[in-house]
Protein backbone atom coordinates (compact mmCIF):
# COMPACT_ATOMS: atom_id res chain seq x y z
CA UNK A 1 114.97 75.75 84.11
CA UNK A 2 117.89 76.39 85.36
CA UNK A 3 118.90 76.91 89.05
CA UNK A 4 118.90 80.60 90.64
CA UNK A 5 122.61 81.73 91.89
CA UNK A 6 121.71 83.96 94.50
CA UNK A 7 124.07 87.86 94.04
CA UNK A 8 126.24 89.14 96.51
CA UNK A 9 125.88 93.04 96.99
CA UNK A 10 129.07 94.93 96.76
CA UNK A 11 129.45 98.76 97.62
CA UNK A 12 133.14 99.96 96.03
CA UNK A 13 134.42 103.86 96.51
CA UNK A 14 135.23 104.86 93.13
CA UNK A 15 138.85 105.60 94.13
CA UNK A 16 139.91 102.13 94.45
CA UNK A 17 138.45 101.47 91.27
CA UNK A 18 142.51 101.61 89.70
CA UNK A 19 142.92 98.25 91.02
CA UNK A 20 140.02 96.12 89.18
CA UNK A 21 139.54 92.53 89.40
CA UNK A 22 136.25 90.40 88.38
CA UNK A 23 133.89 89.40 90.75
CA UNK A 24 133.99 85.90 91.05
CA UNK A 25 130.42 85.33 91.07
CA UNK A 26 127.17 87.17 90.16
CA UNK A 27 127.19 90.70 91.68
CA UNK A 28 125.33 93.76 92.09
CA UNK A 29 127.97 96.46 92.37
CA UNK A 30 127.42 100.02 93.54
CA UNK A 31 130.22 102.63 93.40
CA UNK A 32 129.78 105.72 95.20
CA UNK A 33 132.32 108.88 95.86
CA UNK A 34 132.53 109.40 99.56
CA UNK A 35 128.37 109.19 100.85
CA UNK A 36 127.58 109.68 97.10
CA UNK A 37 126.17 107.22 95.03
CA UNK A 38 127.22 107.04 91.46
CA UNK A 39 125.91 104.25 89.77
CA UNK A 40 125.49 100.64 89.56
CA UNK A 41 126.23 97.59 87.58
CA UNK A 42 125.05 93.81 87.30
CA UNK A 43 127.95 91.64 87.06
CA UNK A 44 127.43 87.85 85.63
CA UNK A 45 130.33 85.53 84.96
CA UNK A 46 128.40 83.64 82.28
CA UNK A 47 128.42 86.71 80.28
CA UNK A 48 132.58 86.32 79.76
CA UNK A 49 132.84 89.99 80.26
CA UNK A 50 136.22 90.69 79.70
CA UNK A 51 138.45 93.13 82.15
CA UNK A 52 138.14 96.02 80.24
CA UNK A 53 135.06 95.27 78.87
CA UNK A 54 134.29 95.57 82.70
CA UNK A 55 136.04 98.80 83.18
CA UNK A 56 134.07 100.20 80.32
CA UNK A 57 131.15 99.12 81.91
CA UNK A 58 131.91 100.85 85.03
CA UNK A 59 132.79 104.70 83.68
CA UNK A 60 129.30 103.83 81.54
CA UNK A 61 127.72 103.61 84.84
CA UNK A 62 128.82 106.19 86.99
CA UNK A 63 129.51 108.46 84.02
CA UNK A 64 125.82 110.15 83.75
CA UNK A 65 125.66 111.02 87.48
CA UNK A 66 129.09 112.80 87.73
CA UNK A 67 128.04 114.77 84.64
CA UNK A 68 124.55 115.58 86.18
CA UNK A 69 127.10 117.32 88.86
CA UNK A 70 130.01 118.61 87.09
CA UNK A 71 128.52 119.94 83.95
CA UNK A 72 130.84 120.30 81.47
CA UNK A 73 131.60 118.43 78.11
CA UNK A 74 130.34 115.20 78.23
CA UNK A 75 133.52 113.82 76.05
CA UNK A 76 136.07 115.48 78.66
CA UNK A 77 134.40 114.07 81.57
CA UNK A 78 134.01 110.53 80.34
CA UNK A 79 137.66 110.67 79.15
CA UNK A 80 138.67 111.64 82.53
CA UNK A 81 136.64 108.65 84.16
CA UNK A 82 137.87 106.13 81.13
CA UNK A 83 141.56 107.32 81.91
CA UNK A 84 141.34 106.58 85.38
CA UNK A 85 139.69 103.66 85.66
CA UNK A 86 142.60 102.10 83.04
CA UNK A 87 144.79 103.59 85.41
CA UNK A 88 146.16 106.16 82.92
CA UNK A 89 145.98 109.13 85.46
CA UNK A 90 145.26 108.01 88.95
CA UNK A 91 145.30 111.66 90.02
CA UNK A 92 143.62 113.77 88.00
CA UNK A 93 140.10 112.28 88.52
CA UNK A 94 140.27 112.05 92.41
CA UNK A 95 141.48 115.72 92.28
CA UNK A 96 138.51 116.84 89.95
CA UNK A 97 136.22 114.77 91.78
CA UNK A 98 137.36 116.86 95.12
CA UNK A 99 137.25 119.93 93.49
CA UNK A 100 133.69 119.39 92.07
CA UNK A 101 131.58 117.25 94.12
CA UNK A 102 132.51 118.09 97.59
CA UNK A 103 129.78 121.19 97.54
CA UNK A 104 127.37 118.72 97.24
CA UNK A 105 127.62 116.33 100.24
CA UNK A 106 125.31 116.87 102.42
CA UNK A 107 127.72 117.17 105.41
CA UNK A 108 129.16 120.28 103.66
CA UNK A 109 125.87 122.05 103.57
CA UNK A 110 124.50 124.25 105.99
CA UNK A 111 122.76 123.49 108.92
CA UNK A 112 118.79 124.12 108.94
CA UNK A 113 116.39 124.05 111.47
CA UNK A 114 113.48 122.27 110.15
CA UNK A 115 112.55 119.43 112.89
CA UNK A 116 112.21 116.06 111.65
CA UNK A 117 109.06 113.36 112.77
CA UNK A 118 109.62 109.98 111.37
CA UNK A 119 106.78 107.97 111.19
CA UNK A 120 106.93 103.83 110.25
CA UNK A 121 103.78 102.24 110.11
CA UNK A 122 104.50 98.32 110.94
CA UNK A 123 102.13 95.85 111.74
CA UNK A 124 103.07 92.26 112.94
CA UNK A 125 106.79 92.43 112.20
CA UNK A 126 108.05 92.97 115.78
CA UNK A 127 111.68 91.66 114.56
CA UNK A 128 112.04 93.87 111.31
CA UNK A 129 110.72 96.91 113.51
CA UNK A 130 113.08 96.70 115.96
CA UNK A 131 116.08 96.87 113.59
CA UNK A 132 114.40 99.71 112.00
CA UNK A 133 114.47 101.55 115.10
CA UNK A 134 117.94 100.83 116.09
CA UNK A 135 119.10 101.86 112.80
CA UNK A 136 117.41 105.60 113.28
CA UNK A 137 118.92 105.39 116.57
CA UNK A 138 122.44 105.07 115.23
CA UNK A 139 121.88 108.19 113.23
CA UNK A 140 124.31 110.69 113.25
CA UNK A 141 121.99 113.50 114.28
CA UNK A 142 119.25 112.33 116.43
CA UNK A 143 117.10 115.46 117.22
CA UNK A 144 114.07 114.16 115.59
CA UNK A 145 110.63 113.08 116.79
CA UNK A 146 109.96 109.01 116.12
CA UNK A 147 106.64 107.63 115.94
CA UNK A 148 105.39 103.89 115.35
CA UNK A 149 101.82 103.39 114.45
CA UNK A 150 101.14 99.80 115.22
CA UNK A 151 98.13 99.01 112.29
CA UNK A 152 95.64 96.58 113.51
CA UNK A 153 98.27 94.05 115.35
CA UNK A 154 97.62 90.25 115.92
CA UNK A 155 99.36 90.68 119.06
CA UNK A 156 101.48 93.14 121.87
CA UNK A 157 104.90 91.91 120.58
CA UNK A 158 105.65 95.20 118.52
CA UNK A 159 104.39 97.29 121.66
CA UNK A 160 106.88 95.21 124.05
CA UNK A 161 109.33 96.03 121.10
CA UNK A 162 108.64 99.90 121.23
CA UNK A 163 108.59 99.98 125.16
CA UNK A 164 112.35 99.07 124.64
CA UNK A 165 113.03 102.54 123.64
CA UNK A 166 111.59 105.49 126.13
CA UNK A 167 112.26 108.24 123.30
CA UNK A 168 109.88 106.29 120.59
CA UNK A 169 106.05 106.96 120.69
CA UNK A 170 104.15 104.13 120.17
CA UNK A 171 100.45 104.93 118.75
CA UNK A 172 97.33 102.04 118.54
CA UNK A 173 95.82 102.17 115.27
CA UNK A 174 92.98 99.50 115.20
CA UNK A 175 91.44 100.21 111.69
CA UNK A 176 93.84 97.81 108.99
CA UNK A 177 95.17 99.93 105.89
CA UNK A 178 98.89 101.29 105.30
CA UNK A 179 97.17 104.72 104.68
CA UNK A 180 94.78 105.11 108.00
CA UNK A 181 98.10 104.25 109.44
CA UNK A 182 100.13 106.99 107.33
CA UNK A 183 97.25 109.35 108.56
CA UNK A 184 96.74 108.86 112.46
CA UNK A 185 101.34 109.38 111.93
CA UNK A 186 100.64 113.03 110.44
CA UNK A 187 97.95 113.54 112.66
CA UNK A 188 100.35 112.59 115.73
CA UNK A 189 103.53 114.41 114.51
CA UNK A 190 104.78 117.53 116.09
CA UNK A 191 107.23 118.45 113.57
CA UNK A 192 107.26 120.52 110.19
CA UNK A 193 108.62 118.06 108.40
CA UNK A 194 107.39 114.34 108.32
CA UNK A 195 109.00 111.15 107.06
CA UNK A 196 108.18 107.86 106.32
CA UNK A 197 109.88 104.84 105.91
CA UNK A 198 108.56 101.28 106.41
CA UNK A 199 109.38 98.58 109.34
CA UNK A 200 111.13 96.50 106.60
CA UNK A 201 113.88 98.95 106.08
CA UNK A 202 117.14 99.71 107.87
CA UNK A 203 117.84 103.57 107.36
CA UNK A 204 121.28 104.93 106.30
CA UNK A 205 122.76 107.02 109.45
CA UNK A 206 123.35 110.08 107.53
CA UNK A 207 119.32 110.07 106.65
CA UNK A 208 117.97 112.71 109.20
CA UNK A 209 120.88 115.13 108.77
CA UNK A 210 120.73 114.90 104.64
CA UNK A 211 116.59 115.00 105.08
CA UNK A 212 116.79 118.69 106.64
CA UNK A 213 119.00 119.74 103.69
CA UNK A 214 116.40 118.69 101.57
CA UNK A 215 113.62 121.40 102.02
CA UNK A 216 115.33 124.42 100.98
CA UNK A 217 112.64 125.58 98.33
CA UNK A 218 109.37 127.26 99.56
CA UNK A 219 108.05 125.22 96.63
CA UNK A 220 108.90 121.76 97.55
CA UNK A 221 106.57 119.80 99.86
CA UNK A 222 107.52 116.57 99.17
CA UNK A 223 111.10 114.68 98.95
CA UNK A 224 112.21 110.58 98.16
CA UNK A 225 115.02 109.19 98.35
CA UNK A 226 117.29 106.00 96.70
CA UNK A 227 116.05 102.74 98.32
CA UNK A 228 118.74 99.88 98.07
CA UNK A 229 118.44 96.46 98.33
CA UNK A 230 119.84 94.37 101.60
CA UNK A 231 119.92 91.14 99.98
CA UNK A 232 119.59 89.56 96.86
CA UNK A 233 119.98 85.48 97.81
CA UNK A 234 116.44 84.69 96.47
CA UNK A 235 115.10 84.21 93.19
CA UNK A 236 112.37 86.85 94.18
CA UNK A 237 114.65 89.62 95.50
CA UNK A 238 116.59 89.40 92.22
CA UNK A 239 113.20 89.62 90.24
CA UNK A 240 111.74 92.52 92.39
CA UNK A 241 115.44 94.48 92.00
CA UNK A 242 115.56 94.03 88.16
CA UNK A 243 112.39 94.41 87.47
CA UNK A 244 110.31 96.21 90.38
CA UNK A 245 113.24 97.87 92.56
CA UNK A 246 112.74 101.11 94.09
CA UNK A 247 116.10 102.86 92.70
CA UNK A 248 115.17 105.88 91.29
CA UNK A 249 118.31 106.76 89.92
CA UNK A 250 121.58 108.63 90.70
CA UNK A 251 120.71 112.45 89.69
CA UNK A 252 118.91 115.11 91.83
CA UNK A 253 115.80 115.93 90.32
CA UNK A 254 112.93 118.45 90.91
CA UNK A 255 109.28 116.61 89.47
CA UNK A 256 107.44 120.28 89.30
CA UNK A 257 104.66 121.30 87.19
CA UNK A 258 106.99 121.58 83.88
CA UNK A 259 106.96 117.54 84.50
CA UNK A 260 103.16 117.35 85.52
CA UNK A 261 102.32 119.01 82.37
CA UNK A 262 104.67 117.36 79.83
CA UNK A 263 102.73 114.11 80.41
CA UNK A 264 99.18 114.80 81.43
CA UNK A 265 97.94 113.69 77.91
CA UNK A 266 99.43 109.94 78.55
CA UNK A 267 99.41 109.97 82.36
CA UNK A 268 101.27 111.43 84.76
CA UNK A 269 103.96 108.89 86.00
CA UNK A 270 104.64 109.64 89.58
CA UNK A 271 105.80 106.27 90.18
CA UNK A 272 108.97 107.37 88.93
CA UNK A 273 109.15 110.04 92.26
CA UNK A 274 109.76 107.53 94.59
CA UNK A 275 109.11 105.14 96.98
CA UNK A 276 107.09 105.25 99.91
CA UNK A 277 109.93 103.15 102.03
CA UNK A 278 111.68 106.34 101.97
CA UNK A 279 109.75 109.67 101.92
CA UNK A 280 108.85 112.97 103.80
CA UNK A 281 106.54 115.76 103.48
CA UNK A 282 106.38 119.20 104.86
CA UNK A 283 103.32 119.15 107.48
CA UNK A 284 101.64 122.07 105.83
CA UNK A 285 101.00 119.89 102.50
CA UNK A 286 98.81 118.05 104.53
CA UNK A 287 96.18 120.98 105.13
CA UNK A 288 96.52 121.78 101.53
CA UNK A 289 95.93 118.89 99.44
CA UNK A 290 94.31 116.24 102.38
CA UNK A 291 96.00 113.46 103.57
CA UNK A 292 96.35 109.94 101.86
CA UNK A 293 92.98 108.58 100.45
CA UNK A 294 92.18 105.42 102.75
CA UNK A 295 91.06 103.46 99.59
CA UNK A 296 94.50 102.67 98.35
CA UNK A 297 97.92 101.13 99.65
CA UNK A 298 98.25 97.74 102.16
CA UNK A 299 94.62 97.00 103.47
CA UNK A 300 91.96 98.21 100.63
CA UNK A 301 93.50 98.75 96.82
CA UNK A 302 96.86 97.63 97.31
CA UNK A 303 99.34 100.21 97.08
CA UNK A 304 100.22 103.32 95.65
CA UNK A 305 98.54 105.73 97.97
CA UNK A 306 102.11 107.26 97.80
CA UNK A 307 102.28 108.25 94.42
CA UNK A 308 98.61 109.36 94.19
CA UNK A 309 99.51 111.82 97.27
CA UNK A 310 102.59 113.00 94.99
CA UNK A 311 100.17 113.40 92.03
CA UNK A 312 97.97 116.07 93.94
CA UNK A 313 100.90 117.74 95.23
CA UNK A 314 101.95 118.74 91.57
CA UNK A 315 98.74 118.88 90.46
CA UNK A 316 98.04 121.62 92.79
CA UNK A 317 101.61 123.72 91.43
CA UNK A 318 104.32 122.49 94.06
CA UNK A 319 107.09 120.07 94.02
CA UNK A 320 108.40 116.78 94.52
CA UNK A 321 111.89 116.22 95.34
CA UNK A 322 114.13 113.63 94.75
CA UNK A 323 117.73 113.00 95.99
CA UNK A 324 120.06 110.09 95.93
CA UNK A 325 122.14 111.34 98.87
CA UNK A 326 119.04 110.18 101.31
CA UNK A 327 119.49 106.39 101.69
CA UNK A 328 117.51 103.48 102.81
CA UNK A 329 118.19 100.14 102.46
CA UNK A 330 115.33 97.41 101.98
CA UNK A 331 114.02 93.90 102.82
CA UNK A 332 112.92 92.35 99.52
CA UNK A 333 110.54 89.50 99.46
CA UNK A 334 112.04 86.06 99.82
CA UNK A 335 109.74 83.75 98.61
CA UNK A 336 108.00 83.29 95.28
CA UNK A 337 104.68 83.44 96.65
CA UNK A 338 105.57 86.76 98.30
CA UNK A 339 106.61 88.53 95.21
CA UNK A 340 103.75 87.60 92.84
CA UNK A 341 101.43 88.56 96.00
CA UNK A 342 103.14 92.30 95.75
CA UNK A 343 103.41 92.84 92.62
CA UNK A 344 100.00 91.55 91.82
CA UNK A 345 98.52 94.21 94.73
CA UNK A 346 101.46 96.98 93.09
CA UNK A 347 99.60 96.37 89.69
CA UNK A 348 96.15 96.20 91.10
CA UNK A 349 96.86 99.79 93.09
CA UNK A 350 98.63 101.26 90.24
CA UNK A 351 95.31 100.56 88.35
CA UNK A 352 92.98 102.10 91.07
CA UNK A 353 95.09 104.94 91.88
CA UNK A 354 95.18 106.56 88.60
CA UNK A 355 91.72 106.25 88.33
CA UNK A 356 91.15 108.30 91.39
CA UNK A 357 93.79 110.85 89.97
CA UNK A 358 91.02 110.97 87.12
CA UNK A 359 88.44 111.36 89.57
CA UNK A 360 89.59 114.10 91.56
CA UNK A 361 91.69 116.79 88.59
CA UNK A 362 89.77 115.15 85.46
CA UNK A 363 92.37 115.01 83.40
CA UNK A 364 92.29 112.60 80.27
CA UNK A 365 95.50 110.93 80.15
CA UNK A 366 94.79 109.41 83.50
CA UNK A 367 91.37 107.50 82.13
CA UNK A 368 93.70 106.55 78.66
CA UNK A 369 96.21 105.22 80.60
CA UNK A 370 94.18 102.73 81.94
CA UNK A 371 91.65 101.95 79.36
CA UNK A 372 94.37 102.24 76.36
CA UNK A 373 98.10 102.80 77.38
CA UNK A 374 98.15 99.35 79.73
CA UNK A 375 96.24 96.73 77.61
CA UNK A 376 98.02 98.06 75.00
CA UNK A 377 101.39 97.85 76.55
CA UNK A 378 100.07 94.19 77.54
CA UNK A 379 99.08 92.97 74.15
CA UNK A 380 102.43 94.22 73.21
CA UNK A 381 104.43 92.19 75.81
CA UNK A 382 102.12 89.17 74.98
CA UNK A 383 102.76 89.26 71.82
CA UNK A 384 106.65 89.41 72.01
CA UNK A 385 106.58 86.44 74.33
CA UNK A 386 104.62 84.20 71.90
CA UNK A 387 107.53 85.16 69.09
CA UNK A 388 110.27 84.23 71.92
CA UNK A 389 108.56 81.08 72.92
CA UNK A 390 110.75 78.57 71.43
CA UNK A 391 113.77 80.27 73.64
CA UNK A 392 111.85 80.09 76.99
CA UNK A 393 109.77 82.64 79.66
CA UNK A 394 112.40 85.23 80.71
CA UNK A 395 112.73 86.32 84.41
CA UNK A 396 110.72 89.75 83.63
CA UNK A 397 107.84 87.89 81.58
CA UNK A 398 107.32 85.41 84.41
CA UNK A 399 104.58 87.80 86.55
CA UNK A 400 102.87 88.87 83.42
CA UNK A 401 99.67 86.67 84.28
CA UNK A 402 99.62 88.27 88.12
CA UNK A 403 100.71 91.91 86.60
CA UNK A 404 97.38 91.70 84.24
CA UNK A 405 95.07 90.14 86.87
CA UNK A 406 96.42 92.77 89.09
CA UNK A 407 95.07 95.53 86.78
CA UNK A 408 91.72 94.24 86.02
CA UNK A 409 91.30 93.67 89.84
CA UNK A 410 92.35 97.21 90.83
CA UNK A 411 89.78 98.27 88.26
CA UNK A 412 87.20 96.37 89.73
CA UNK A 413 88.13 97.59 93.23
CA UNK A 414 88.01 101.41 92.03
CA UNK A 415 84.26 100.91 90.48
CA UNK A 416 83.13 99.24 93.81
CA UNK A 417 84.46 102.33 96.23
CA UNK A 418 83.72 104.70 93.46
CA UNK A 419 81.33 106.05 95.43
CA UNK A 420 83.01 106.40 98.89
CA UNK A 421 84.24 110.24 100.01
CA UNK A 422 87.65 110.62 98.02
CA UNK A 423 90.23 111.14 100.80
CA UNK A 424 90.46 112.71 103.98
CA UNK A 425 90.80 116.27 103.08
CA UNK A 426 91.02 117.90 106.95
CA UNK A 427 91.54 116.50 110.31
CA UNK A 428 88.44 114.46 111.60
């Protein structure tokens, strides 16, 4: 097997893309017009990519999001990006990018007076929360309400951490699971709109400001936002990124019921909304469609109480909102032992949270999904790897044994609180 070369993280504005050299060793390359993100692109020397095999590459990548903005031919605006990036007009793209995508930075936009609670739900990671916290307090606009719900702690230290900062309110919550500790945050928060983000992240300082820019449609009560990674020196963090990696993509898009519909015979897959590392809600949804079921996420299935909550929110005819403008940046796992542990739990609350999507609405595609759609999809990647054996386990086939035990244990965990009340529709 060979040995892992860890990948620096580079973050390049596309207008100094005219002067293009190759990274000198493997590297995970974002490009991004002003506080825009445009795309991104694995770079491996062992591939002997050529240079303008790279530049091709690079208007592939960033190519779909400025036409997601721009409209347009597709031909004339890849031309454009082609032309400049092989430095064949070194104007004309920087002009049209001006012309075109300014109206959609946030900092253009109009100011709006929703009021912002942020809620992180941390427990034993008194270090990692306090860089959280002194990210959100570098934020550009700090009118907004922070909260930290301390879940079942081993110790004080995160409440010495807290105490550090006057502003922050710091809130007990002795009953373990990620979810009772999303709930006694919505419970505490003041505001009309309420985000979430998690005490391994350090949040973008632009986040708050392009949040409130975010709710603009009666319709949508819930919005995500790109989650990038801090580091990728460890086998695992690579892995996770690849394979697992919370980067929803570069293009605004609205998940409404046109999207709920189009795939309720196979399974609605909200997973693709978000992440719950970076997330906020409107404080009304709450009274509407309950608050997170205390079965799922860190502490009982696993995880995905996040996308089950988006599930009922478009299940019940609003929408989901996702923009790559809002950014948070993210702690990946470090050790081996860590990332089968998460993605076996990911798996096993996938599992358990579609089956209590089938529980509450009924709908079929949920109960295929899980009984066909996945050991299907299994069999499928078990067979492909037996083919490829003579040429080795690939990165991506390595948690297949913890990504199937993880679904037949979230199963097991559904049938055994099957029974229990679903979630916590109103307050207590």
């Amino acid at each position: 097997m060979s040995q892992f070369k860890p990948y620096s993280i580079q973050h390049l504005p596309i207008t100094s893309l005219t002067e293009i050299t190759l990274p000198a060793e493997n590297t995970l390359v974002y490009f991004w017009w002003q506080t825009l993100p445009l795309g991104h692109l694995w770079f491996e020397p062992k591939r002997k990519l050529t240079v303008a095999g790279y530049k091709k590459a690079i208007a592939d990548s960033i190519f779909t999001s400025i036409h997601s903005y721009v409209g347009g031919q597709a031909d004339d605006v890849y031309d454009l990006i082609s032309a400049y990036i092989n430095r064949e007009n070194n104007v004309a793209l920087e002009s049209y990018l001006s012309h075109n995508l300014s109206k959609f930075l946030f900092e253009n936009a109009e100011k709006h007076e929703h009021t912002i609670s942020v809620v992180i739900c941390t427990r034993n990671r008194p270090q990692a929360i306090e860089t959280c916290i002194q990210s959100l307090m570098n934020a550009t606009d700090t009118d907004f309400e922070l909260i930290v719900v301390d879940n079942n702690p081993d110790n004080d230290l995160t409440q010495q951490v807290v105490a550090k900062y006057p502003s922050v309110k710091y809130i007990l919550e002795p009953r373990k699971g990620l979810d009772i500790a999303r709930n006694t945050g919505a419970k505490a928060a003041s505001h009309s709109i309420i985000a979430y983000t998690d005490d391994d992240v350090v949040i973008d300082k632009n986040w708050i400001r392009n949040l409130k820019c975010c709710f603009n449609n009666p319709k949508t009560m819930a919005v995500t936002g790109m989650v990038i990674p801090v580091a990728l020196n460890e086998w695992s963090q690579y892995v996770f990124e690849r394979y697992w990696g919370f980067n929803k993509g570069y293009k605004r898009t609205t998940f409404d019921t046109a999207f709920f519909f189009k795939h309720l015979k196979v399974g609605v897959p909200v997973w693709e909304i978000g992440a719950g590392a970076n997330m906020a809600f409107r404080k009304e949804v709450f009274s509407i469609v309950g608050y997170f079921d205390e079965r799922l996420d860190v502490g009982a299935a696993g995880c995905s109480g996040d996308s089950e909550f988006w599930y009922r929110i478009l299940a019940e005819g609003f929408n989901c909102y996702y923009d790559p403008q809002l950014i948070a940046y993210h702690q990946h796992r470090e050790s081996r032992e860590a990332l089968y542990h998460q993605i076996f739990h990911y798996m096993r609350g996938q599992v358990a949270s579609v089956l209590v999507q089938y529980e509450n609405y009924g709908f079929a595609g949920e109960k295929r999904r899980v009984m066909q759609l996945l050991p299907k999809y299994y069999c499928s990647r078990i067979y492909s790897l037996f083919r490829g054996l003579h040429r080795g386990v690939n990165d991506y086939n390595k948690t297949l044994l913890t990504e199937i035990k993880g679904c037949v244990s979230g199963y097991k965990f559904y049938k055994s609180v099957q029974q229990q009340s679903k979630y916590q529709l109103k307050e207590n």
